[in-house]
PDB file of N, CA and C in Angstrom:
ATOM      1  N   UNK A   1       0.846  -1.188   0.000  1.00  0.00           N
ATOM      2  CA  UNK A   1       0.000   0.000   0.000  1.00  0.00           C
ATOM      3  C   UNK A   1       0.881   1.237   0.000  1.00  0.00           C
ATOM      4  N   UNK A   2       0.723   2.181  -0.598  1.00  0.00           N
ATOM      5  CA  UNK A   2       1.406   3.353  -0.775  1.00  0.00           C
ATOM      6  C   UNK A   2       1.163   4.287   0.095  1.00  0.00           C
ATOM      7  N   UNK A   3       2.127   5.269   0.725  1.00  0.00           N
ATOM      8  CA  UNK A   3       2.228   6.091   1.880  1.00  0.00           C
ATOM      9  C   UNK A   3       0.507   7.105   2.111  1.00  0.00           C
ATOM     10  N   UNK A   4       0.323   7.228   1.114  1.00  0.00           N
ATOM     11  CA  UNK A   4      -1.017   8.082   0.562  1.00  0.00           C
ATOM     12  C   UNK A   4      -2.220   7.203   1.035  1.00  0.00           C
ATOM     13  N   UNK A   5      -2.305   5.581   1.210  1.00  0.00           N
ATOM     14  CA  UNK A   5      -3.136   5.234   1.694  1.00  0.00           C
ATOM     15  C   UNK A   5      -3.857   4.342   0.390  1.00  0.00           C
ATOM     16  N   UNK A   6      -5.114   3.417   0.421  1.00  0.00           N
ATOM     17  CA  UNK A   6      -5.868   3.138  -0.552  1.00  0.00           C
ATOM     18  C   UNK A   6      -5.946   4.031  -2.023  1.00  0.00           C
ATOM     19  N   UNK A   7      -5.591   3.644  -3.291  1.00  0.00           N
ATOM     20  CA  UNK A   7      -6.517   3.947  -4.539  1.00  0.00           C
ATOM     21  C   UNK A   7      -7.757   3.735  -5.152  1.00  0.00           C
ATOM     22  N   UNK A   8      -8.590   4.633  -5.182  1.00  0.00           N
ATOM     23  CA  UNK A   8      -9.815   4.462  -5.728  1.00  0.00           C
ATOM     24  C   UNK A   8     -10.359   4.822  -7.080  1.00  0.00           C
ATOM     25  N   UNK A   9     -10.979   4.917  -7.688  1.00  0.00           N
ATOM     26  CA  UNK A   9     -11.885   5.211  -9.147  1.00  0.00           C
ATOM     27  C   UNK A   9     -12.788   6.197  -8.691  1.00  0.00           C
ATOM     28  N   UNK A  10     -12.987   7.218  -9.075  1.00  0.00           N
ATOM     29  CA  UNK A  10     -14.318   8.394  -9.441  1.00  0.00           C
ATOM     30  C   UNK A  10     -14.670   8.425  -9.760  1.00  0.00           C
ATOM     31  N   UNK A  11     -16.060   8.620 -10.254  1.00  0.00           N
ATOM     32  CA  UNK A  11     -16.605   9.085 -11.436  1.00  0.00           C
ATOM     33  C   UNK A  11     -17.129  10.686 -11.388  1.00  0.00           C
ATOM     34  N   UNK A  12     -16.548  11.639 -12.172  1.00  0.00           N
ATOM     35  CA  UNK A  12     -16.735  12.964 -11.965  1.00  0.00           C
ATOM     36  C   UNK A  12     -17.562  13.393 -13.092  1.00  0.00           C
ATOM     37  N   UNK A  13     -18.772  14.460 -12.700  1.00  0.00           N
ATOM     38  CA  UNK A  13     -19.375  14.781 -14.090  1.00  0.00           C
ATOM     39  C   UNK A  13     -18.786  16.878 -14.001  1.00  0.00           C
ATOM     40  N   UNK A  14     -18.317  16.563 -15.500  1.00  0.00           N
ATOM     41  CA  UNK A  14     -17.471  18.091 -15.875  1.00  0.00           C
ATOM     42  C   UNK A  14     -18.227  18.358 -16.794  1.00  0.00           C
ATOM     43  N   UNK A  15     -19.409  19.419 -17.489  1.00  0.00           N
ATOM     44  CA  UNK A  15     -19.968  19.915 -18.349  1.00  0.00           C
ATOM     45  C   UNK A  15     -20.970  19.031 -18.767  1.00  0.00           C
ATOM     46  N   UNK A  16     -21.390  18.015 -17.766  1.00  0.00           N
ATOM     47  CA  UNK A  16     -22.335  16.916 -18.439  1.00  0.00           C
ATOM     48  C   UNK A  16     -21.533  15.847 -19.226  1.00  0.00           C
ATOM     49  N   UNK A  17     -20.390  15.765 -19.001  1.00  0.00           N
ATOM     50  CA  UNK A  17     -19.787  14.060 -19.088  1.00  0.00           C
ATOM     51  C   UNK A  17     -18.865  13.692 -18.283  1.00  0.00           C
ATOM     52  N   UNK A  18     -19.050  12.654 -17.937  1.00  0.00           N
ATOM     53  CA  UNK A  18     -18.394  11.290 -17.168  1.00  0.00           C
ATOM     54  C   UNK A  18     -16.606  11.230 -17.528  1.00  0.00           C
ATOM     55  N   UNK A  19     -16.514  11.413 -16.619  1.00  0.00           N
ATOM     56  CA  UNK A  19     -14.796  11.310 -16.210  1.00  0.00           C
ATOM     57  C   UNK A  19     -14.718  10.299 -14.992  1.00  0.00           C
ATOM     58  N   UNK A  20     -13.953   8.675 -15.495  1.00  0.00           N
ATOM     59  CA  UNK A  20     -13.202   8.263 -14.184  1.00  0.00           C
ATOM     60  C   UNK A  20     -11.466   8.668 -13.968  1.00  0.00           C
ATOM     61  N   UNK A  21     -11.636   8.444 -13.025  1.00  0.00           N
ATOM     62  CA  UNK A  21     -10.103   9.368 -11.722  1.00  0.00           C
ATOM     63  C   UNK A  21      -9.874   8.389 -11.393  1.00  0.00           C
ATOM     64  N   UNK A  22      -8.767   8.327 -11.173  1.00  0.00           N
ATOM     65  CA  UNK A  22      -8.124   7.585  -9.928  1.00  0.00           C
ATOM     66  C   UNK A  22      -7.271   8.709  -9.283  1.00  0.00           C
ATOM     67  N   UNK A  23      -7.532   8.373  -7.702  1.00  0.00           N
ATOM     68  CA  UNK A  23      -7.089   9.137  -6.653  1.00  0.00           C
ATOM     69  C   UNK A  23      -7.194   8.180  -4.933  1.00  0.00           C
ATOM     70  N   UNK A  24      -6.439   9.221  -4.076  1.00  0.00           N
ATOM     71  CA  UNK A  24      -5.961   8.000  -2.920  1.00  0.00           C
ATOM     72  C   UNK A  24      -7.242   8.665  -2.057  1.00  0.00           C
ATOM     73  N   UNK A  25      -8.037   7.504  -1.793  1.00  0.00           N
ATOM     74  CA  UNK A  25      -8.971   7.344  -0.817  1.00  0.00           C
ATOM     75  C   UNK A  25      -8.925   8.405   0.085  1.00  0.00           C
ATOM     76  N   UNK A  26      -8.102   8.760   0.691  1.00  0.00           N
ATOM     77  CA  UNK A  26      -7.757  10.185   1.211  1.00  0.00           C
ATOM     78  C   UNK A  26      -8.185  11.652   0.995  1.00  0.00           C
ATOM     79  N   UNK A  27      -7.894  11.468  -0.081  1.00  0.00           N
ATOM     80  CA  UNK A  27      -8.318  12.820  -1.108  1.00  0.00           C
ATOM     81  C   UNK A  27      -9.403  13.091  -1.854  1.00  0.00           C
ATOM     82  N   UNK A  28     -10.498  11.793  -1.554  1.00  0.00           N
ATOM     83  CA  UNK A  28     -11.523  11.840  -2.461  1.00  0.00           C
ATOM     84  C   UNK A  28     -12.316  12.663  -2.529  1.00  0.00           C
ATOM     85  N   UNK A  29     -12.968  13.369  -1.225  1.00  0.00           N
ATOM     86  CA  UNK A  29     -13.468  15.022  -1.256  1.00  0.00           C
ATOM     87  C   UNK A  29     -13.117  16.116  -1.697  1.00  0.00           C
ATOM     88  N   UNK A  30     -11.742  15.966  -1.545  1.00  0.00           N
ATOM     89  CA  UNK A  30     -10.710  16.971  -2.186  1.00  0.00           C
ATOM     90  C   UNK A  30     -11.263  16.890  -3.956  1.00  0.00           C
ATOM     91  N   UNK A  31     -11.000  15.410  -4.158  1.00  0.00           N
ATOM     92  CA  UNK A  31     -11.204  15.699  -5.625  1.00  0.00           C
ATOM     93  C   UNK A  31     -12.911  15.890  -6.403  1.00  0.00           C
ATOM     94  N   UNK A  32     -13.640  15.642  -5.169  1.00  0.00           N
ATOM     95  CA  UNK A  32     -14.908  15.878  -5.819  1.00  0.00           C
ATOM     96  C   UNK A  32     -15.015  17.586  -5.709  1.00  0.00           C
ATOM     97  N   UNK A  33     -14.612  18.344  -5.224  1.00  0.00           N
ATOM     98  CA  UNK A  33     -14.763  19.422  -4.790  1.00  0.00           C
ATOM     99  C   UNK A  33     -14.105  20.135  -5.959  1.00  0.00           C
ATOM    100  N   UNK A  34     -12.574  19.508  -6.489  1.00  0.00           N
ATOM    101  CA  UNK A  34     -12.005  20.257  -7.359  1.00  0.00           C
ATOM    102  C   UNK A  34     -13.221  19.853  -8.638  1.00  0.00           C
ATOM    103  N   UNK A  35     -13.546  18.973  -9.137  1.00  0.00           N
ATOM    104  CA  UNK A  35     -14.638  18.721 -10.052  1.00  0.00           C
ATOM    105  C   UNK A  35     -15.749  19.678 -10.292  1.00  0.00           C
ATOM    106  N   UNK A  36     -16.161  19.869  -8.876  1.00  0.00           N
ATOM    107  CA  UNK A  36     -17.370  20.324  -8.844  1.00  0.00           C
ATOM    108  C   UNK A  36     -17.125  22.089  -9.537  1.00  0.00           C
ATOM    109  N   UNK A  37     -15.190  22.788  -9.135  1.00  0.00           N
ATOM    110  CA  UNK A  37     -14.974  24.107  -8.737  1.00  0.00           C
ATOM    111  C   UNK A  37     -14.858  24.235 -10.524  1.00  0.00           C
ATOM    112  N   UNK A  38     -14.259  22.946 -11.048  1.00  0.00           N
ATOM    113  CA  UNK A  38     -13.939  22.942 -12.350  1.00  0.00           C
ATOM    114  C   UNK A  38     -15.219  23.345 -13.310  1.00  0.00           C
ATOM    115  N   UNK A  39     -15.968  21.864 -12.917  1.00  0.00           N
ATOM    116  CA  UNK A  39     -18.039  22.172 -13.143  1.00  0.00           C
ATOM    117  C   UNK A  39     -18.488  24.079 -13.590  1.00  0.00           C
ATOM    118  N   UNK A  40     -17.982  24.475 -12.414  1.00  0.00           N
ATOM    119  CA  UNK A  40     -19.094  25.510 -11.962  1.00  0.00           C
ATOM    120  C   UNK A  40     -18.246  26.901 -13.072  1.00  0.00           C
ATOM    121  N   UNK A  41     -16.233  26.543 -13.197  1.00  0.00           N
ATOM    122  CA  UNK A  41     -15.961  27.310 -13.719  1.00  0.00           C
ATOM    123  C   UNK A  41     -15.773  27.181 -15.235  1.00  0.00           C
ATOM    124  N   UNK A  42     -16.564  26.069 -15.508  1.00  0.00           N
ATOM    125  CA  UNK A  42     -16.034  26.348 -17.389  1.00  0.00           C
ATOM    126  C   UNK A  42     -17.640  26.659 -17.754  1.00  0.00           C
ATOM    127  N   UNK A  43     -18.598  26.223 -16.888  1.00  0.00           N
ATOM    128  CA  UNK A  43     -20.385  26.604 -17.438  1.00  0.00           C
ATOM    129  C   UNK A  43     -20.131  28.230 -17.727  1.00  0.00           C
ATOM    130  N   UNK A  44     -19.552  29.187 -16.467  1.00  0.00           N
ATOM    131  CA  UNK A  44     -19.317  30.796 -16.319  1.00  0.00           C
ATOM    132  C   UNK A  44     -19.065  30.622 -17.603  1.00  0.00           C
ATOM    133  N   UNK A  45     -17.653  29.954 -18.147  1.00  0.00           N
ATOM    134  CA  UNK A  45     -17.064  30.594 -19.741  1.00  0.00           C
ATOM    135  C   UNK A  45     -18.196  30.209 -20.444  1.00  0.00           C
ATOM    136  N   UNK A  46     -18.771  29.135 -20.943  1.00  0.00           N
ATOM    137  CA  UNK A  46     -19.235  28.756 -21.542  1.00  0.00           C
ATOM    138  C   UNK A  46     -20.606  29.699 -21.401  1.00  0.00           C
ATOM    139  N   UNK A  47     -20.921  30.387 -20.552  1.00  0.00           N
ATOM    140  CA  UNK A  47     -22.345  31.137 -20.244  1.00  0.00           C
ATOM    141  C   UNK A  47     -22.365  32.404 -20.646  1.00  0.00           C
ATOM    142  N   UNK A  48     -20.828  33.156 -20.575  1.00  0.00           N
ATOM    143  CA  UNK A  48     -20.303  34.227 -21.216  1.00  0.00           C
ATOM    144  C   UNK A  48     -20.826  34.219 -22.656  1.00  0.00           C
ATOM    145  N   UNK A  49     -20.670  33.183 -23.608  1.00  0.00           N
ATOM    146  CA  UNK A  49     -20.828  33.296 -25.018  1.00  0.00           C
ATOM    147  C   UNK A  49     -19.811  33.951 -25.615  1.00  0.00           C
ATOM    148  N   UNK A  50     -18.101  33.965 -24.962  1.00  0.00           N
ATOM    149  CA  UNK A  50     -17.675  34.284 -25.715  1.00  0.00           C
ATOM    150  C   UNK A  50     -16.165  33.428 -26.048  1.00  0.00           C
ATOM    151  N   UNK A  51     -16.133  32.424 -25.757  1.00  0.00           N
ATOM    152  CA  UNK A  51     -15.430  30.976 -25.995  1.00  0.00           C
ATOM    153  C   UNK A  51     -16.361  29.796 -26.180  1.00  0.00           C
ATOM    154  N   UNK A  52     -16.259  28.810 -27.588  1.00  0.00           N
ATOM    155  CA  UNK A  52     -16.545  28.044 -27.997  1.00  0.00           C
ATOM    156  C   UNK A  52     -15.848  26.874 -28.106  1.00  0.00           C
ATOM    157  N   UNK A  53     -16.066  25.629 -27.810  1.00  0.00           N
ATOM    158  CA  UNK A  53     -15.235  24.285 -27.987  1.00  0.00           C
ATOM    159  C   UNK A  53     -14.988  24.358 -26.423  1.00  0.00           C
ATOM    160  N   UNK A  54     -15.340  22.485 -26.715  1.00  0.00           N
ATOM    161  CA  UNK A  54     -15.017  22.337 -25.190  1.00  0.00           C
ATOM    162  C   UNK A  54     -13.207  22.445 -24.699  1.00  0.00           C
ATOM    163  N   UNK A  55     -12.449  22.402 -25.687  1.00  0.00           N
ATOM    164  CA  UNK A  55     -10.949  22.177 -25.023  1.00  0.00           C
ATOM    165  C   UNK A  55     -10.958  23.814 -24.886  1.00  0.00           C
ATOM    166  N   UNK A  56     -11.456  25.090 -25.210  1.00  0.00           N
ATOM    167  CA  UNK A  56     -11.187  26.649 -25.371  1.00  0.00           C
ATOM    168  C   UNK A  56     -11.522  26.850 -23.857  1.00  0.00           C
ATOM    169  N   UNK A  57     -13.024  26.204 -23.414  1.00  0.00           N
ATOM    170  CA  UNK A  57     -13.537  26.206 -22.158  1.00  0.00           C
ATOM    171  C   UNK A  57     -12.688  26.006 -21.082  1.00  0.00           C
ATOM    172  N   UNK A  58     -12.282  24.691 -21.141  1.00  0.00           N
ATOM    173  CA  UNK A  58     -11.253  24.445 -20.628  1.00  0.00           C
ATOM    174  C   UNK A  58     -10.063  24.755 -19.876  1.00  0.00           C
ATOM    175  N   UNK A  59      -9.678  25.116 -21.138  1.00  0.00           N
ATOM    176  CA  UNK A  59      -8.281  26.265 -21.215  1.00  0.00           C
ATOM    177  C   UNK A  59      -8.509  27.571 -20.075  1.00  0.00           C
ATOM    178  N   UNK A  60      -9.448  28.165 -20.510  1.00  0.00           N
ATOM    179  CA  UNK A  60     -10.201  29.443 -20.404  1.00  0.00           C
ATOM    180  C   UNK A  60     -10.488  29.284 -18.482  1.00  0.00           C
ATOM    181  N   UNK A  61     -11.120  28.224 -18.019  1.00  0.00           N
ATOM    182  CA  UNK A  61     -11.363  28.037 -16.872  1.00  0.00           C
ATOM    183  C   UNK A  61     -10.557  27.521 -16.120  1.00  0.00           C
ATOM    184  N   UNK A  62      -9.200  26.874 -16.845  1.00  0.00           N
ATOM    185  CA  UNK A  62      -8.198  26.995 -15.685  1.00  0.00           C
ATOM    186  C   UNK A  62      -7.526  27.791 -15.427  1.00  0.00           C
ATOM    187  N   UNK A  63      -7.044  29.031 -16.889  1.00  0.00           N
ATOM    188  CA  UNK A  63      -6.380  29.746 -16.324  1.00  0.00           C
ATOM    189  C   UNK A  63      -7.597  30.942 -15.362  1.00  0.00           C
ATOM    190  N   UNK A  64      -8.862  31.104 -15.083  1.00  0.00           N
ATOM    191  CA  UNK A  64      -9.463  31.879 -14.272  1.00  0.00           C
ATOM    192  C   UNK A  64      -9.101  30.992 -13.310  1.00  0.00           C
ATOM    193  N   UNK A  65      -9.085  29.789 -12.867  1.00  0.00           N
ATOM    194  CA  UNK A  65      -8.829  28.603 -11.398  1.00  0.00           C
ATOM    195  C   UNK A  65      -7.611  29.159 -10.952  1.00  0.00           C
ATOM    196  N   UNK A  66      -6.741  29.185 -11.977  1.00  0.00           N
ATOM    197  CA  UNK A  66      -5.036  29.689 -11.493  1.00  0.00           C
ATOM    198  C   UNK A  66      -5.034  31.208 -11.476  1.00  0.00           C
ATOM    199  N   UNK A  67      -5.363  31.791 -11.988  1.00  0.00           N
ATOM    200  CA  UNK A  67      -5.333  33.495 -11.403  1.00  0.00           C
ATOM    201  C   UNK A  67      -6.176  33.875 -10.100  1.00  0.00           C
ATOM    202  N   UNK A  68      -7.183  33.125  -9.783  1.00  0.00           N
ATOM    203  CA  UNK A  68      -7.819  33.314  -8.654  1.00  0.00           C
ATOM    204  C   UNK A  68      -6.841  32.707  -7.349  1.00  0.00           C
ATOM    205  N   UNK A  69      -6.288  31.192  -7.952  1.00  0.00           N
ATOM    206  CA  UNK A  69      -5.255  30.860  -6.807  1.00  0.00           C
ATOM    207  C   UNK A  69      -4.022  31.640  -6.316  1.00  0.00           C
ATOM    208  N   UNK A  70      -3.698  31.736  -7.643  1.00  0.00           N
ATOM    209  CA  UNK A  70      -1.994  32.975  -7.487  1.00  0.00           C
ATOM    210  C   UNK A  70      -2.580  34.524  -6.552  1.00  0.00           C
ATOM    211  N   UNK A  71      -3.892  34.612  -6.739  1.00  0.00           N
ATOM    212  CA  UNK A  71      -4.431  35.984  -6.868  1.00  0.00           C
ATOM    213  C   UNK A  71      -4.425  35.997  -4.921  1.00  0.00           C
ATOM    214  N   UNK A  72      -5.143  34.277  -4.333  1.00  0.00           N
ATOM    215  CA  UNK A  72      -5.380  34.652  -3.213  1.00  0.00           C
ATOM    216  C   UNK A  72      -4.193  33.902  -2.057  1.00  0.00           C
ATOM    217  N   UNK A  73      -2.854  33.548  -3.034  1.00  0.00           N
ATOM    218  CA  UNK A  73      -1.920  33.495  -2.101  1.00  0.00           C
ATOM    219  C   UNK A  73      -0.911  34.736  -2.132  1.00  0.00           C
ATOM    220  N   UNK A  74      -1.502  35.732  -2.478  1.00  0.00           N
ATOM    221  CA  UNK A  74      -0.652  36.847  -2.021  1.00  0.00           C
ATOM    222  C   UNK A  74       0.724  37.320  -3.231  1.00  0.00           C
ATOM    223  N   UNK A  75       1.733  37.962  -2.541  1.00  0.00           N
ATOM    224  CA  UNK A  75       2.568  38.427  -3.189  1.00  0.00           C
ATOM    225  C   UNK A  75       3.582  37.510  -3.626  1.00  0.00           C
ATOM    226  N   UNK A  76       4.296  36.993  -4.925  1.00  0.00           N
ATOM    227  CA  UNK A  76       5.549  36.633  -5.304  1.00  0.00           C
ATOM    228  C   UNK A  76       5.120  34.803  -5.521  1.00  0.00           C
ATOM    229  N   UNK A  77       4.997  34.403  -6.681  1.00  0.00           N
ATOM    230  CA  UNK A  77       4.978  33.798  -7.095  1.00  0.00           C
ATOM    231  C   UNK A  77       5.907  32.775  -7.999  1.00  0.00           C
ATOM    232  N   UNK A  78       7.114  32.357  -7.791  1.00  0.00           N
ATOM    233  CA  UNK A  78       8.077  32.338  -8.292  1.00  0.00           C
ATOM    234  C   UNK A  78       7.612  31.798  -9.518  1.00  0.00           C
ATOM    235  N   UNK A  79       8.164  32.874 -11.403  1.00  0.00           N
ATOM    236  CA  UNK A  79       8.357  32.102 -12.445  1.00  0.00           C
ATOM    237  C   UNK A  79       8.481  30.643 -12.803  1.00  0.00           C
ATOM    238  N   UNK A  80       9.330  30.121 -11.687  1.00  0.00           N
ATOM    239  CA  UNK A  80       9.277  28.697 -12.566  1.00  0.00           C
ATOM    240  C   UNK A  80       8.388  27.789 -12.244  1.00  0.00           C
ATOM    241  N   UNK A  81       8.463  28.011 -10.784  1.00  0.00           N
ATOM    242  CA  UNK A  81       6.798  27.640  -9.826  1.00  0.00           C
ATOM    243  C   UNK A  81       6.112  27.720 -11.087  1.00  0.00           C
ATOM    244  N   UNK A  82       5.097  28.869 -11.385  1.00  0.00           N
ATOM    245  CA  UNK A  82       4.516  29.411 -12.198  1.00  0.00           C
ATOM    246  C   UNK A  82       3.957  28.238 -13.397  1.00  0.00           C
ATOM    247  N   UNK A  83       5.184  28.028 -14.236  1.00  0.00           N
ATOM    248  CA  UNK A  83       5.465  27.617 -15.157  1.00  0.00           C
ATOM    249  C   UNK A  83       5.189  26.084 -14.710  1.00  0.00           C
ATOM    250  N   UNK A  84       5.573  25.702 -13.642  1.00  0.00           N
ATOM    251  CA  UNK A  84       5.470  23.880 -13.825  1.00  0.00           C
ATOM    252  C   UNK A  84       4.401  23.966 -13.794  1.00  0.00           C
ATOM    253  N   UNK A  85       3.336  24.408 -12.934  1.00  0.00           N
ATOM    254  CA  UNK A  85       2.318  24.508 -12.328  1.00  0.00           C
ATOM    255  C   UNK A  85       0.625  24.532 -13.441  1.00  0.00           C
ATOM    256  N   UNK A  86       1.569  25.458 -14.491  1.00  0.00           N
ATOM    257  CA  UNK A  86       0.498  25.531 -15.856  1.00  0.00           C
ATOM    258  C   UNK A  86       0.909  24.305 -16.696  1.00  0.00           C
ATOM    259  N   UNK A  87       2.369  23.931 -16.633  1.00  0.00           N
ATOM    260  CA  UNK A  87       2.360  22.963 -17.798  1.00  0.00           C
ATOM    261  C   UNK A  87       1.777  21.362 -16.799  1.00  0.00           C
ATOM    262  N   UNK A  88       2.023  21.588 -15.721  1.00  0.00           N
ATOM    263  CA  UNK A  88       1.288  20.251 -15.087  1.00  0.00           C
ATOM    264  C   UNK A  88      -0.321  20.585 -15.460  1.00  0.00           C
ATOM    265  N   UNK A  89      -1.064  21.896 -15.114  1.00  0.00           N
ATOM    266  CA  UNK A  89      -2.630  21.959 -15.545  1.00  0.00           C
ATOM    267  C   UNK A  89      -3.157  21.525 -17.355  1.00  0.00           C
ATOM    268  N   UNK A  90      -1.670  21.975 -17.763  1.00  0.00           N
ATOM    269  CA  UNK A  90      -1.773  22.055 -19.390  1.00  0.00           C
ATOM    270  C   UNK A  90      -2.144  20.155 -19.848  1.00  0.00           C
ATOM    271  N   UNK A  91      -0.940  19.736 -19.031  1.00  0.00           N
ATOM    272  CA  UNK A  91      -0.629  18.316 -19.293  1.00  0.00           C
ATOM    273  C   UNK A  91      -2.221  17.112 -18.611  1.00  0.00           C
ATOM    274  N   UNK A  92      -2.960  18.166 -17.951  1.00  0.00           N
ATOM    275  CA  UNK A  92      -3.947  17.532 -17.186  1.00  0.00           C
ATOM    276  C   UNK A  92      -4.941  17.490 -18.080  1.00  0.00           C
ATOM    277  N   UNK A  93      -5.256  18.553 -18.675  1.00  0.00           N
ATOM    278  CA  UNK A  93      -5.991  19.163 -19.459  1.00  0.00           C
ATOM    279  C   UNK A  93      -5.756  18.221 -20.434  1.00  0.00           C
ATOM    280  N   UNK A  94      -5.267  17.737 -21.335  1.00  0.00           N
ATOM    281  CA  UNK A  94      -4.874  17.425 -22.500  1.00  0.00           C
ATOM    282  C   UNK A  94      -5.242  15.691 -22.181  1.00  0.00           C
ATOM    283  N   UNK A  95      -4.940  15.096 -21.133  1.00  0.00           N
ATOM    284  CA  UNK A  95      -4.802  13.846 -21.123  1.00  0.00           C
ATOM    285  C   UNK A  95      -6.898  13.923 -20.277  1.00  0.00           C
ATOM    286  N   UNK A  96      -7.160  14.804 -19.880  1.00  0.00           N
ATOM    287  CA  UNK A  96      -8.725  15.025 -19.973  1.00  0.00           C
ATOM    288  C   UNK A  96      -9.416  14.683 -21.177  1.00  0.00           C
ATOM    289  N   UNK A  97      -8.778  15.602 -22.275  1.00  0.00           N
ATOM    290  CA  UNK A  97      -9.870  15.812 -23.237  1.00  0.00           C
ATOM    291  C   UNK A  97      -9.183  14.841 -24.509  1.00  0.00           C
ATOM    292  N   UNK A  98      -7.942  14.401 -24.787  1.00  0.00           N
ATOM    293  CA  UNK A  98      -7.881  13.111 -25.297  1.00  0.00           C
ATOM    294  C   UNK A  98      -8.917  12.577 -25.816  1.00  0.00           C
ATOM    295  N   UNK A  99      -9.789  11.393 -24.747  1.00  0.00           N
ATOM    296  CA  UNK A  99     -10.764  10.476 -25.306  1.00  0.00           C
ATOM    297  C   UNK A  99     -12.054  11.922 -26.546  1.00  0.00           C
ATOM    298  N   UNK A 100     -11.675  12.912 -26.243  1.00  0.00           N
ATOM    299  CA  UNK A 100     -13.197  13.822 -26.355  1.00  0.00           C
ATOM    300  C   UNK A 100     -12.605  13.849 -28.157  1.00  0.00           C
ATOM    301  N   UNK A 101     -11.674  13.805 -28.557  1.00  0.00           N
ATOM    302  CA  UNK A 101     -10.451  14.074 -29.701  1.00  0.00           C
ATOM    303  C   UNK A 101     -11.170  13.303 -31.044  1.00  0.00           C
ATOM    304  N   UNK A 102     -11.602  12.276 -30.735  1.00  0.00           N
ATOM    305  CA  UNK A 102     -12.412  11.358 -31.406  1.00  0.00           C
ATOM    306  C   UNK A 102     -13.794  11.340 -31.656  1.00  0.00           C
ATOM    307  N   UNK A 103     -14.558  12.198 -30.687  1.00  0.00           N
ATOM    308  CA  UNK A 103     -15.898  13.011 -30.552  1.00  0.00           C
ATOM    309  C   UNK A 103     -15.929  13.765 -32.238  1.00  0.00           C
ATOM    310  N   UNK A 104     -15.162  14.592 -32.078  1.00  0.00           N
ATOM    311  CA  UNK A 104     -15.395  15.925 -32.984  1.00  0.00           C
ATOM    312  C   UNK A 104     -14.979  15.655 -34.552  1.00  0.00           C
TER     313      UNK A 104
END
């Protein structure tokens, strides 16, 4: 068993489709919560009317997720911090919408 505890399966609904997760039993509120913050912030873009396609949405609602985070930890953010931090969201993002690739 790994230091983190049990692995489990999710099933998360993001814009009205089904995403399974895997995540450590531990964290599973954590991750329904990030779902839900994800949920609530790509409908805003998408409600705006002024980004189209679900990967634009996407895009669009993490970087509002990450300017609100950077925004409410205060001053000094280190660049490279910065930088892993989007290409880890970038890299999340991408291995998200993958299966959707074959949709369109």
């Amino acid at each position: 068993m790994s230091a983190s505890g049990k692995v489990i399966s999710l099933d998360v609904s993001i814009m009205g489709r089904e995403y399974r997760v895997a995540c450590p039993e531990i964290e599973r509120e954590r991750l329904l919560q990030s779902a839900a913050l994800l949920d609530r912030k790509m409908r805003e873009v998408k409600e705006s009317g002024k980004v189209s396609g679900l990967e634009r949405i996407a895009v669009m609602a993490a970087l509002n997720i990450t300017h609100d985070y950077i925004s409410s930890r205060g001053v000094g953010v280190e660049p490279g911090e910065l930088i892993s931090r989007l290409a880890h969201m970038n890299a999340a993002l991408d291995y998200a919408l993958a299966p959707q690739d074959n949709l369109l």
